[in-house]
Protein backbone atom coordinates (compact mmCIF):
# COMPACT_ATOMS: atom_id res chain seq x y z
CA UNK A 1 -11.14 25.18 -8.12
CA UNK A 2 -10.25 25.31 -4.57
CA UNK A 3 -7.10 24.16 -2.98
CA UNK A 4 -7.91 21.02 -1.30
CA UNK A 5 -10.24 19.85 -4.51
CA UNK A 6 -7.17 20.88 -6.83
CA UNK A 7 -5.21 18.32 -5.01
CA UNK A 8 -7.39 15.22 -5.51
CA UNK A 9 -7.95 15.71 -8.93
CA UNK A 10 -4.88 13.94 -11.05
CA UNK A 11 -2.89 15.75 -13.04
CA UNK A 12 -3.29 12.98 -16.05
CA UNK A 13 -6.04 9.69 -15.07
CA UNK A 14 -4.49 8.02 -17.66
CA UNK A 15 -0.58 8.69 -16.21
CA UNK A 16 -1.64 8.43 -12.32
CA UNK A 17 -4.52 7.01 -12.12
CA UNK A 18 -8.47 8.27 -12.40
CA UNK A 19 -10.22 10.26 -9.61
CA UNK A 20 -10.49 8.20 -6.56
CA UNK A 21 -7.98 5.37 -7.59
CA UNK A 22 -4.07 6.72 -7.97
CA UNK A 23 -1.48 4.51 -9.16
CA UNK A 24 1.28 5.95 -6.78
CA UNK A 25 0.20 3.92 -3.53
CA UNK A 26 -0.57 0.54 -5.64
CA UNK A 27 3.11 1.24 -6.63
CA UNK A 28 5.03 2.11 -3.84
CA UNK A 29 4.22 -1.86 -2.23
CA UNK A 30 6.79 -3.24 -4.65
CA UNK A 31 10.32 -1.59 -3.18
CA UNK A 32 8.49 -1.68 0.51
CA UNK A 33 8.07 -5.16 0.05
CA UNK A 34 11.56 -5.84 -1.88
CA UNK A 35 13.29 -3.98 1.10
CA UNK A 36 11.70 -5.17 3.56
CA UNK A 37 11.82 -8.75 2.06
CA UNK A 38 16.33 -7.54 1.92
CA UNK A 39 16.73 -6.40 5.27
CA UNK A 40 15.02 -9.60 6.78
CA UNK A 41 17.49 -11.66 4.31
CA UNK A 42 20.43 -9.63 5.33
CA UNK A 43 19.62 -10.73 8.97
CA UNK A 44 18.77 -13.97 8.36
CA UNK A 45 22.01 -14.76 6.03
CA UNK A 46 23.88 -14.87 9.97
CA UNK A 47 21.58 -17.29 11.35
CA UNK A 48 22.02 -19.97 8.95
CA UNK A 49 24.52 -22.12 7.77
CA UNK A 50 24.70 -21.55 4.25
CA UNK A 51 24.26 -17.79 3.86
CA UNK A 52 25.05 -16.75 0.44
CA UNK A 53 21.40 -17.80 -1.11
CA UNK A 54 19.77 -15.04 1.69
CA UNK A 55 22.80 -12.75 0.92
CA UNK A 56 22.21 -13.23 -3.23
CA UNK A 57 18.47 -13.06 -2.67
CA UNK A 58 18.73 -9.91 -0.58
CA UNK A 59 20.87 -8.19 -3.16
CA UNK A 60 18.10 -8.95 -6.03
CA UNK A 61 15.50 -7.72 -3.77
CA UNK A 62 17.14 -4.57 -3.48
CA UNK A 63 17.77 -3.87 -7.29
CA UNK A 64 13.72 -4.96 -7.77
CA UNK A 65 12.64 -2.84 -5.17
CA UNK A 66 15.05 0.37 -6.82
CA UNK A 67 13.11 -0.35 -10.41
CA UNK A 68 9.65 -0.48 -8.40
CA UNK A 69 10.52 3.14 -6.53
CA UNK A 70 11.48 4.63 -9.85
CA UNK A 71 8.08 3.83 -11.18
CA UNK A 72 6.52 4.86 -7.84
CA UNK A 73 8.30 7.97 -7.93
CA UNK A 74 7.22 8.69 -11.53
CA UNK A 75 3.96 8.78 -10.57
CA UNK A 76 3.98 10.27 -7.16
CA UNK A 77 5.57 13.41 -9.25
CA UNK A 78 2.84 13.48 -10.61
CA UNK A 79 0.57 13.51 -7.61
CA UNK A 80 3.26 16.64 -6.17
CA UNK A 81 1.83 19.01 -9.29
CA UNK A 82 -1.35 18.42 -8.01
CA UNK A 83 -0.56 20.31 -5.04
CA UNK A 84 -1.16 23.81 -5.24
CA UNK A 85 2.73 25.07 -4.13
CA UNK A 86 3.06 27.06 -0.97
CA UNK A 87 1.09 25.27 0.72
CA UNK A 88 1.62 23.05 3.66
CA UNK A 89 0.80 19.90 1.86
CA UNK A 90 3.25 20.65 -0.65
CA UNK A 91 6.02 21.65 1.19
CA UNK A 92 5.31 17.96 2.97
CA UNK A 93 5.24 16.34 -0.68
CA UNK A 94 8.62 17.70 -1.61
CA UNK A 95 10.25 16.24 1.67
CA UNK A 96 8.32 13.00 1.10
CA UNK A 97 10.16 13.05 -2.26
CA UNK A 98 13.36 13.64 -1.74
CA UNK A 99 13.80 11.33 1.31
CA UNK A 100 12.27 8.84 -0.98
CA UNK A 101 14.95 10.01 -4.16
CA UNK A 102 17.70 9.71 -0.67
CA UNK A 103 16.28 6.23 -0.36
CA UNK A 104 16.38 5.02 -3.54
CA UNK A 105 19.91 6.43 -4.01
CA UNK A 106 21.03 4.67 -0.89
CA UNK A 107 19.58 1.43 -2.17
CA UNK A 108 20.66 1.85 -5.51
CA UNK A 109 24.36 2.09 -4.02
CA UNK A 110 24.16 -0.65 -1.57
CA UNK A 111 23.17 -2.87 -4.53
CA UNK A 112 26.16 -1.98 -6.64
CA UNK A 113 28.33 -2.15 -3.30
CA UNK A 114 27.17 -5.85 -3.02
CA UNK A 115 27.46 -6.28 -6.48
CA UNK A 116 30.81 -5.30 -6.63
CA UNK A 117 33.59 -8.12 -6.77
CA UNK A 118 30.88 -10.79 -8.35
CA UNK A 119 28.48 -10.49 -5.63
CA UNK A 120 28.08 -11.69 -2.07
CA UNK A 121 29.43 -14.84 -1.02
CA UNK A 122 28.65 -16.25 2.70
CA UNK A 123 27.29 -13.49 5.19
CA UNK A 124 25.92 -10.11 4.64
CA UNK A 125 29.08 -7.87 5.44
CA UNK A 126 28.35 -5.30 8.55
CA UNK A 127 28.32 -2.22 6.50
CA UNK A 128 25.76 -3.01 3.94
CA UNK A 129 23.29 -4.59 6.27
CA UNK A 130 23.42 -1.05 7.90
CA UNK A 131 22.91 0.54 4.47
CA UNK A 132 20.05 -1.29 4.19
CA UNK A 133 18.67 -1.05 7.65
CA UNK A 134 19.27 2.88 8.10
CA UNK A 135 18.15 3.79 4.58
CA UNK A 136 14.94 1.47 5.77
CA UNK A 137 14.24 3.75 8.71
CA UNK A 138 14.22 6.90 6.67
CA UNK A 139 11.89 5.07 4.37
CA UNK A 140 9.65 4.96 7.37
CA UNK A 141 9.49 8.12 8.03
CA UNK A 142 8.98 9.35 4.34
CA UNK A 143 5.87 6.51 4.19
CA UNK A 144 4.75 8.29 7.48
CA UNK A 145 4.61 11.64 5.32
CA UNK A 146 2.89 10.13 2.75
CA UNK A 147 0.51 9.06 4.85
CA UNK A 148 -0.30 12.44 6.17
CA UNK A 149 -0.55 13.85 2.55
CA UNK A 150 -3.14 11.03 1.85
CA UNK A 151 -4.96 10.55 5.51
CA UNK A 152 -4.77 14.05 6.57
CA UNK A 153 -4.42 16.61 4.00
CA UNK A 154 -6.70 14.22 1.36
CA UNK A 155 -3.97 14.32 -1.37
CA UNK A 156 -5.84 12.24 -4.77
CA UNK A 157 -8.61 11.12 -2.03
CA UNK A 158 -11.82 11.63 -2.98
CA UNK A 159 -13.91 14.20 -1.61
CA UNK A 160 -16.24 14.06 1.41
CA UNK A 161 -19.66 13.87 -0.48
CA UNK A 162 -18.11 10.94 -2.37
CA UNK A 163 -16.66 9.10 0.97
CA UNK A 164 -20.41 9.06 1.92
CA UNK A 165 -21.84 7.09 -1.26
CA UNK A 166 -20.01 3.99 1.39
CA UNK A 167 -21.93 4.52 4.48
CA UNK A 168 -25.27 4.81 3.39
CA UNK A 169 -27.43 2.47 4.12
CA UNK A 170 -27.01 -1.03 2.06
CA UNK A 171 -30.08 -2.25 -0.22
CA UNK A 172 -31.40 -5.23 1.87
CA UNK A 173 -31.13 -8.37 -0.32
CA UNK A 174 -34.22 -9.37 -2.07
CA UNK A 175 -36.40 -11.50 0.31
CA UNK A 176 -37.07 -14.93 -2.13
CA UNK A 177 -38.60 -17.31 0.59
CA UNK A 178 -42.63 -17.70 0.06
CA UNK A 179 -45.08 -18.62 2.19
């Protein structure tokens, strides 16, 4: 099996999803949309006034979003031993993984830092809304990464001849009408 086909084959179908359909991407939209759903509570929590719903809500969506990366990241492991090692593609996987472990960990202690003391009450304090807003940036540029394993180096995307099968020329519909 050759490199590139090694890598779009999963490593289990029934663990990370069948040829041509991986579970890591359906995943990883829960703690991007939890975080990104947090970071626009944590700013909106100083334009109102009655914060502490935005500042409670933001704190939730950060713990949701830390359960949905874990079972992201279980999968996208998976998806890394798929890659054949030494290779460019994996060297990008690992360093798609650990910024997104670094990301998660961040999260993980910005929720127990607002946690701490019976949780938030009024604003978002300074230091956690920049938690939340630098460990989003990194997550950028780890989805950025992931992008180029999937867009450019075709990691668990199906192969060319398969790609086709959607361009080819639709069946026209029946024609019913009579004359």
């Amino acid at each position: 099996m050759t490199q590139p086909h090694q890598a779009k084959q999963p490593v289990s179908a029934v663990l990370a999803g069948p040829y041509g359909h991986p579970f890591h991407p359906i995943l990883v939209t829960v703690p991007i949309g939890a975080w990104v759903g947090s970071l626009v509570f944590d700013i909106a929590s100083h334009l109102v006034g009655d914060p502490e719903f935005l500042s409670r809500g933001a704190m939730w969506l950060i713990a949701l979003g830390v359960i949905g990366a874990l079972a992201a990241a279980t999968v996208g492991f998976l998806d890394l031993f798929a890659i054949p090692t030494g290779t460019r593609a994996f060297r990008v996987g690992l360093t798609h993984m650990t910024l997104n472990l670094l990301v998660t960990a961040a999260y993980l202690g910005n929720f127990l830092w607002r946690h701490a003391g019976g949780g938030p009450s009024g604003s978002v304090a300074a230091g956690p809304l920049a938690l939340n807003a630098a460990a989003f940036v990194v997550l950028g540029v780890s989805g950025w990464l992931g992008g180029k394993l999937a867009y450019r180096y075709g990691v668990r995307v199906v192969d060319e001849a398969t790609q086709a099968e959607g361009f080819a020329p639709a069946r026209p519909a029946p024609n019913h009408h009579t004359r």
